[in-house]
Protein backbone atom coordinates (compact mmCIF):
# COMPACT_ATOMS: atom_id res chain seq x y z
CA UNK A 1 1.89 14.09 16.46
CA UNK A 2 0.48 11.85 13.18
CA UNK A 3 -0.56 8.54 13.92
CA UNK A 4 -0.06 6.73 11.17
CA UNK A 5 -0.99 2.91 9.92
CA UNK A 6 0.57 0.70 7.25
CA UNK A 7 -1.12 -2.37 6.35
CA UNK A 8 1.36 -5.01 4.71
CA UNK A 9 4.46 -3.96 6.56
CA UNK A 10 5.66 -6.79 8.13
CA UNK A 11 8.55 -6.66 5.01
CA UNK A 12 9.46 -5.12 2.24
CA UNK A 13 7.57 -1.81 1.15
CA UNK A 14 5.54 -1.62 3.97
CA UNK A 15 8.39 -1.70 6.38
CA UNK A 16 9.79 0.68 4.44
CA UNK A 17 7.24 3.26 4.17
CA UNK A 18 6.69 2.60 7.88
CA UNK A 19 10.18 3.22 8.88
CA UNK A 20 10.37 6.19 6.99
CA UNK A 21 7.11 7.49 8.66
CA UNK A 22 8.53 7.03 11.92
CA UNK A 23 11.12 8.55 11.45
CA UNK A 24 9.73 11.59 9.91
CA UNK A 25 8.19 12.04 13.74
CA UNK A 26 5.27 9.68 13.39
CA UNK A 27 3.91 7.06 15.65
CA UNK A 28 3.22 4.36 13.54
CA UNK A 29 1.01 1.11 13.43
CA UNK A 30 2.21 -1.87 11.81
CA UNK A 31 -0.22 -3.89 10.41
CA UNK A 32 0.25 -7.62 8.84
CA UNK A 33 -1.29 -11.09 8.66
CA UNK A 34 2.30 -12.00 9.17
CA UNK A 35 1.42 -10.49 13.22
CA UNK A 36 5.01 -11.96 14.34
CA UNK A 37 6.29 -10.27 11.38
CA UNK A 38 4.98 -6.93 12.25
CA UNK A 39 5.72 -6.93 15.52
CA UNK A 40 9.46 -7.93 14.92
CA UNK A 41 9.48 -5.07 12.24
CA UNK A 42 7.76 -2.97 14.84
CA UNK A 43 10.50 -3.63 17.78
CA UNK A 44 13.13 -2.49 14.63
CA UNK A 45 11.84 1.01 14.19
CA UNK A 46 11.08 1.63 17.99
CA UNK A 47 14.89 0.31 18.99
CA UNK A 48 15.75 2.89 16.80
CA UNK A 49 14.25 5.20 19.73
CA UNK A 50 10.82 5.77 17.32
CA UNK A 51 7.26 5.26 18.09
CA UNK A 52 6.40 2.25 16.69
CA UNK A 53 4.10 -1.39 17.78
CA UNK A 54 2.83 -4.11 15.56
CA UNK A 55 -0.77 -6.00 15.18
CA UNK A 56 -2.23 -8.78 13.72
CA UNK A 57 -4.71 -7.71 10.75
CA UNK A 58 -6.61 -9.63 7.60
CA UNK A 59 -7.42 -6.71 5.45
CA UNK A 60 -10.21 -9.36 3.64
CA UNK A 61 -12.04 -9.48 6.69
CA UNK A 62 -13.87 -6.28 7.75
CA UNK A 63 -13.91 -7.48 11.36
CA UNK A 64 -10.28 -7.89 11.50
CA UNK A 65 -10.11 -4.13 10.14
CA UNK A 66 -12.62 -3.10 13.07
CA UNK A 67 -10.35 -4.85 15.74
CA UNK A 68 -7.42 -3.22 14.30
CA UNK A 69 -9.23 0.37 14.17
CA UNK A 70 -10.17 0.07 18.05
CA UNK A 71 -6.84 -1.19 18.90
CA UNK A 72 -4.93 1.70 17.19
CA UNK A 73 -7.66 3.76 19.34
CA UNK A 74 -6.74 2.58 22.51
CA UNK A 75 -2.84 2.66 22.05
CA UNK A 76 -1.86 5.70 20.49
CA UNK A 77 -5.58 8.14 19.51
CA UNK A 78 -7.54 9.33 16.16
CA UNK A 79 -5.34 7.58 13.46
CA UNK A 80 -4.21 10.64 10.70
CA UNK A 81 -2.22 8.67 7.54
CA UNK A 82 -3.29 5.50 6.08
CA UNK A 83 -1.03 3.75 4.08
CA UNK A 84 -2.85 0.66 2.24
CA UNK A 85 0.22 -1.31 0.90
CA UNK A 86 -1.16 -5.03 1.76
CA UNK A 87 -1.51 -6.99 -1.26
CA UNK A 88 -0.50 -10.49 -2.70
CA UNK A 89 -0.24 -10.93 -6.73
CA UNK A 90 -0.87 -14.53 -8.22
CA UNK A 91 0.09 -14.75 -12.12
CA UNK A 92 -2.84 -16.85 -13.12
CA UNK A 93 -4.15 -16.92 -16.68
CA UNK A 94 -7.85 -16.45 -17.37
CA UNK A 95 -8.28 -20.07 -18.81
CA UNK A 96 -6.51 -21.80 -16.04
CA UNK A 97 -8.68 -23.96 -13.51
CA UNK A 98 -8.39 -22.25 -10.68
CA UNK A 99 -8.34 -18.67 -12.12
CA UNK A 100 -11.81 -17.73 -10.64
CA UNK A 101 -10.43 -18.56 -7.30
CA UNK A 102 -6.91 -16.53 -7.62
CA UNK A 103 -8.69 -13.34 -9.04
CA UNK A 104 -11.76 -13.42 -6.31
CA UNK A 105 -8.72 -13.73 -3.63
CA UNK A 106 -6.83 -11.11 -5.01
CA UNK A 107 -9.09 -8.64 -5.14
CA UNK A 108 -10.31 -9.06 -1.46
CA UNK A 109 -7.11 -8.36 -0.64
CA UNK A 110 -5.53 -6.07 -2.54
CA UNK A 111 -8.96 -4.10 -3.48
CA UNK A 112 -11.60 -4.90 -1.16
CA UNK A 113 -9.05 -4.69 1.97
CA UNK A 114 -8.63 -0.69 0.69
CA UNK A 115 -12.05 0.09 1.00
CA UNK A 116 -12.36 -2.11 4.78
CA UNK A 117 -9.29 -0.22 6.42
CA UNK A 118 -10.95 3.02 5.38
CA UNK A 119 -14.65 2.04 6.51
CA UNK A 120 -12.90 1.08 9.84
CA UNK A 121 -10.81 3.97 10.67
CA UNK A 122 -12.77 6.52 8.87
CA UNK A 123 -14.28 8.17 11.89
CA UNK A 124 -10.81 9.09 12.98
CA UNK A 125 -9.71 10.00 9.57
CA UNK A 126 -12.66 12.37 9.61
CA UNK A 127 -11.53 13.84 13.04
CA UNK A 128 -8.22 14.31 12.03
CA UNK A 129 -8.78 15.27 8.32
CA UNK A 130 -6.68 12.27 7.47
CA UNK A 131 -4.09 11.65 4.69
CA UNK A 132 -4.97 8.03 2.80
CA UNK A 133 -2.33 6.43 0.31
CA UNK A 134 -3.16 4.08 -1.59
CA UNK A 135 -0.56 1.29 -2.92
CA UNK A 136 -1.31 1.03 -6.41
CA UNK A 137 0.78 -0.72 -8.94
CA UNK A 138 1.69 0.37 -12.76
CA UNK A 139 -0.33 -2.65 -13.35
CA UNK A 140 -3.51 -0.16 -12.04
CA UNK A 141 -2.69 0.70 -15.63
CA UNK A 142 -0.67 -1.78 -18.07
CA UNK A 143 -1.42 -5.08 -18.87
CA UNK A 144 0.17 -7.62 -18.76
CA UNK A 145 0.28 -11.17 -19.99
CA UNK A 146 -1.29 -13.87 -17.03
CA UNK A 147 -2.26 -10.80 -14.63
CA UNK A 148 -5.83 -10.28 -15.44
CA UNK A 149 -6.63 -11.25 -11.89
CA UNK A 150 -3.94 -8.69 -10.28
CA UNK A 151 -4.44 -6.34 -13.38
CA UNK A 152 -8.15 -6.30 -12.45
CA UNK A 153 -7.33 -5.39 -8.61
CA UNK A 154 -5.28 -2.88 -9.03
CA UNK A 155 -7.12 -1.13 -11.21
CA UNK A 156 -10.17 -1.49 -9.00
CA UNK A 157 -7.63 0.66 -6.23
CA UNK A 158 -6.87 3.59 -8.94
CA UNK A 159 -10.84 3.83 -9.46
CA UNK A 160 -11.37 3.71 -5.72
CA UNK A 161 -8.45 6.06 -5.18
CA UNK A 162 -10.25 8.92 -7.51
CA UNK A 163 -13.57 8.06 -6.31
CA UNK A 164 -12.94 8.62 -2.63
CA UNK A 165 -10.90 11.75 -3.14
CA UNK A 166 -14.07 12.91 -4.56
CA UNK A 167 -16.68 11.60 -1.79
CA UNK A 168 -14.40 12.38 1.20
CA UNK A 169 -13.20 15.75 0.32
CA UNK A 170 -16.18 17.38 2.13
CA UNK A 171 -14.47 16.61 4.99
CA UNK A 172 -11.05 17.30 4.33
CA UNK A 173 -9.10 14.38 3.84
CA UNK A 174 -7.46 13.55 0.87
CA UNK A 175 -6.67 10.32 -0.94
CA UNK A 176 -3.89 9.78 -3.13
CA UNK A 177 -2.34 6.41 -4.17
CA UNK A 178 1.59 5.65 -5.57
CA UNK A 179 2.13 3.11 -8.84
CA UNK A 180 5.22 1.39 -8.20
CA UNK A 181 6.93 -0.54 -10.53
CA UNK A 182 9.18 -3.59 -10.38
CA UNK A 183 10.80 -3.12 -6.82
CA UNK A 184 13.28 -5.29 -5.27
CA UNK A 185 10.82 -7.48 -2.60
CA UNK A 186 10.05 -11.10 -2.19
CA UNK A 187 6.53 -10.32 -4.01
CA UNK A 188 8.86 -9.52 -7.40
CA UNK A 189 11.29 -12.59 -6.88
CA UNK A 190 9.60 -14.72 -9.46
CA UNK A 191 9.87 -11.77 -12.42
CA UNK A 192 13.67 -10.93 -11.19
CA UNK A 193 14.94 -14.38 -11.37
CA UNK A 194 13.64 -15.29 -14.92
CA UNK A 195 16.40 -13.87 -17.11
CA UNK A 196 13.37 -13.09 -20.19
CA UNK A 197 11.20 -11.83 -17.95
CA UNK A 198 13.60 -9.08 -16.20
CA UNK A 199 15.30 -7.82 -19.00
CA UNK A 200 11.81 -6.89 -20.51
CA UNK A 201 11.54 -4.92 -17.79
CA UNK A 202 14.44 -3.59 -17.65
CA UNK A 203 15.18 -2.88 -21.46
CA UNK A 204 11.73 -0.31 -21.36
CA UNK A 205 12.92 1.38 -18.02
CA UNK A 206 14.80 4.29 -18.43
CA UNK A 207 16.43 4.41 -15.76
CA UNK A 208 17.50 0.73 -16.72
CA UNK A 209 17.11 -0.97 -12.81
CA UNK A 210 14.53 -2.24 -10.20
CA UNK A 211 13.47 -0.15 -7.45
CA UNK A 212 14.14 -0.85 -4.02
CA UNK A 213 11.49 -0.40 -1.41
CA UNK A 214 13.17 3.21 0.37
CA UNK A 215 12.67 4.48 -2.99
CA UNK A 216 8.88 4.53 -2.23
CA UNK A 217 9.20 6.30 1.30
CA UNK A 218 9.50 9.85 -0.38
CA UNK A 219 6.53 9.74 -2.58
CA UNK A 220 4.31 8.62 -0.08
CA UNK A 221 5.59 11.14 2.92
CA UNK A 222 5.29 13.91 -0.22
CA UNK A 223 1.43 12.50 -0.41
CA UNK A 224 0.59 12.74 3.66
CA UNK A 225 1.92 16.14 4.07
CA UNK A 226 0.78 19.94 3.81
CA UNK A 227 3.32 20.49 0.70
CA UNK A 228 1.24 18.42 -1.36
CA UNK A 229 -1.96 20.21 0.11
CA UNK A 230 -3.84 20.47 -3.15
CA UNK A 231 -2.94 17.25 -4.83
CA UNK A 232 -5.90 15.08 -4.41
CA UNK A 233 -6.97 11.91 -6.09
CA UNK A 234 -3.63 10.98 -8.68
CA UNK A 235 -1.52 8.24 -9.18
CA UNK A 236 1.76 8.64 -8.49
CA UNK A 237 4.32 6.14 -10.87
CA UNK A 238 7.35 5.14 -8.90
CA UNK A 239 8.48 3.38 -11.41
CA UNK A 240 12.05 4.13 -12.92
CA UNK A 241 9.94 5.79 -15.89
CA UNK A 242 8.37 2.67 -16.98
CA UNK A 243 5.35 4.09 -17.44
CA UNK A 244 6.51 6.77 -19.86
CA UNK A 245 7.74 4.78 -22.26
């Protein structure tokens, strides 16, 4: 059986990608700064008579990512799919006071806490020949206006993404990461509820909508299993087509 984590999955796409893990015959680890949050999400997905518990984890603190690793150990075994969804996006523009502060934050998080979970777990990712999904963003490669900081993060996974399907192919696991576009979470409330704002969005879509977070749950099971055995190091654009146009 895969043992699979998800960092960030206390709500939204994380709980979603989790979910659909578990139920694609997983066990599954939910991991979240938002512990209660995880665990509640956690107690959803095993009621549903899956394999499922939640922890406590700080992806910008390599400890935390340790504890976590030895924890999943104990409970359930060699851990076989990653899923790095945790993030947090802050729309600060580069002349702003406290921009240095909001980029250097965002990138521990949404970069630096990529490269921690897979120091920490990758001595069971090397046992099992582990699957490792990225959560990318289409701003890994648009701009856009006031999300240097984010912009800058994300693009820091994509380059991480291709660089460790390179290093850690000698040992047979592959790393893949998914781009997705505007989907219907609390992170995307602020872009949704300004009228402007959405119908940019939504005027260059083609497929003229938001996502919603189940939408992702294909993509990434696609990523961790043997039918997409020779598709190593892309990004993946969940994105309505935004991207294409």
């Amino acid at each position: 059986m895969q043992i699979a984590v998800v960092t960030g999955a206390a709500a939204g796409n994380g709980k979603s990608i989790a979910t659909g893990l578990a139920r694609a015959g997983a066990r599954v680890v939910l991991a979240d700064k938002d512990k209660a949050g995880a665990v509640a999400a956690a107690k959803e997905i095993a009621d549903e008579g899956y394999d499922a518990i939640g922890f406590g984890l700080d992806v910008s603190h390599k400890g935390s990512c340790d504890d976590l690793a030895a924890a999943v150990a104990d409970t359930y075994g060699d851990t076989s799919i990653l899923v790095n969804n945790a993030g947090i996006v802050q729309r600060v523009g580069i002349a702003e006071e406290n921009f240095l502060e909001s980029a250097e934050r965002q990138y521990s998080v949404n970069a630096l806490g990529v490269v921690h979970m897979v120091r920490s777990l990758l001595p069971a990712l090397q046992r099992t020949k582990g699957r490792i999904v990225n959560i990318g963003s289409i701003a890994s490669v648009q701009a856009t206006t006031g999300g240097i900081g984010y912009g800058m993060s994300k693009g820091a996974v994509l380059l991480a993404t291709k660089t460790l399907a390179v290093e850690l192919a000698d040992h047979g696991i592959r790393v893949n990461a998914i781009a997705p576009g505007i989907i219907e979470t609390a992170m995307t409330v602020p872009t949704r509820a300004n009228p402007e704002k959405a119908k940019g969005y939504t005027d260059r879509i083609p497929l003229k909508r938001f996502g919603q977070p189940d939408e992702l749950v294909g993509p990434v099971l696609f990523l961790v299993s043997d039918q997409s055995s020779y598709v190593n190091g892309i990004l993946l654009p969940v994105d309505g087509g935004y991207l294409a146009g």
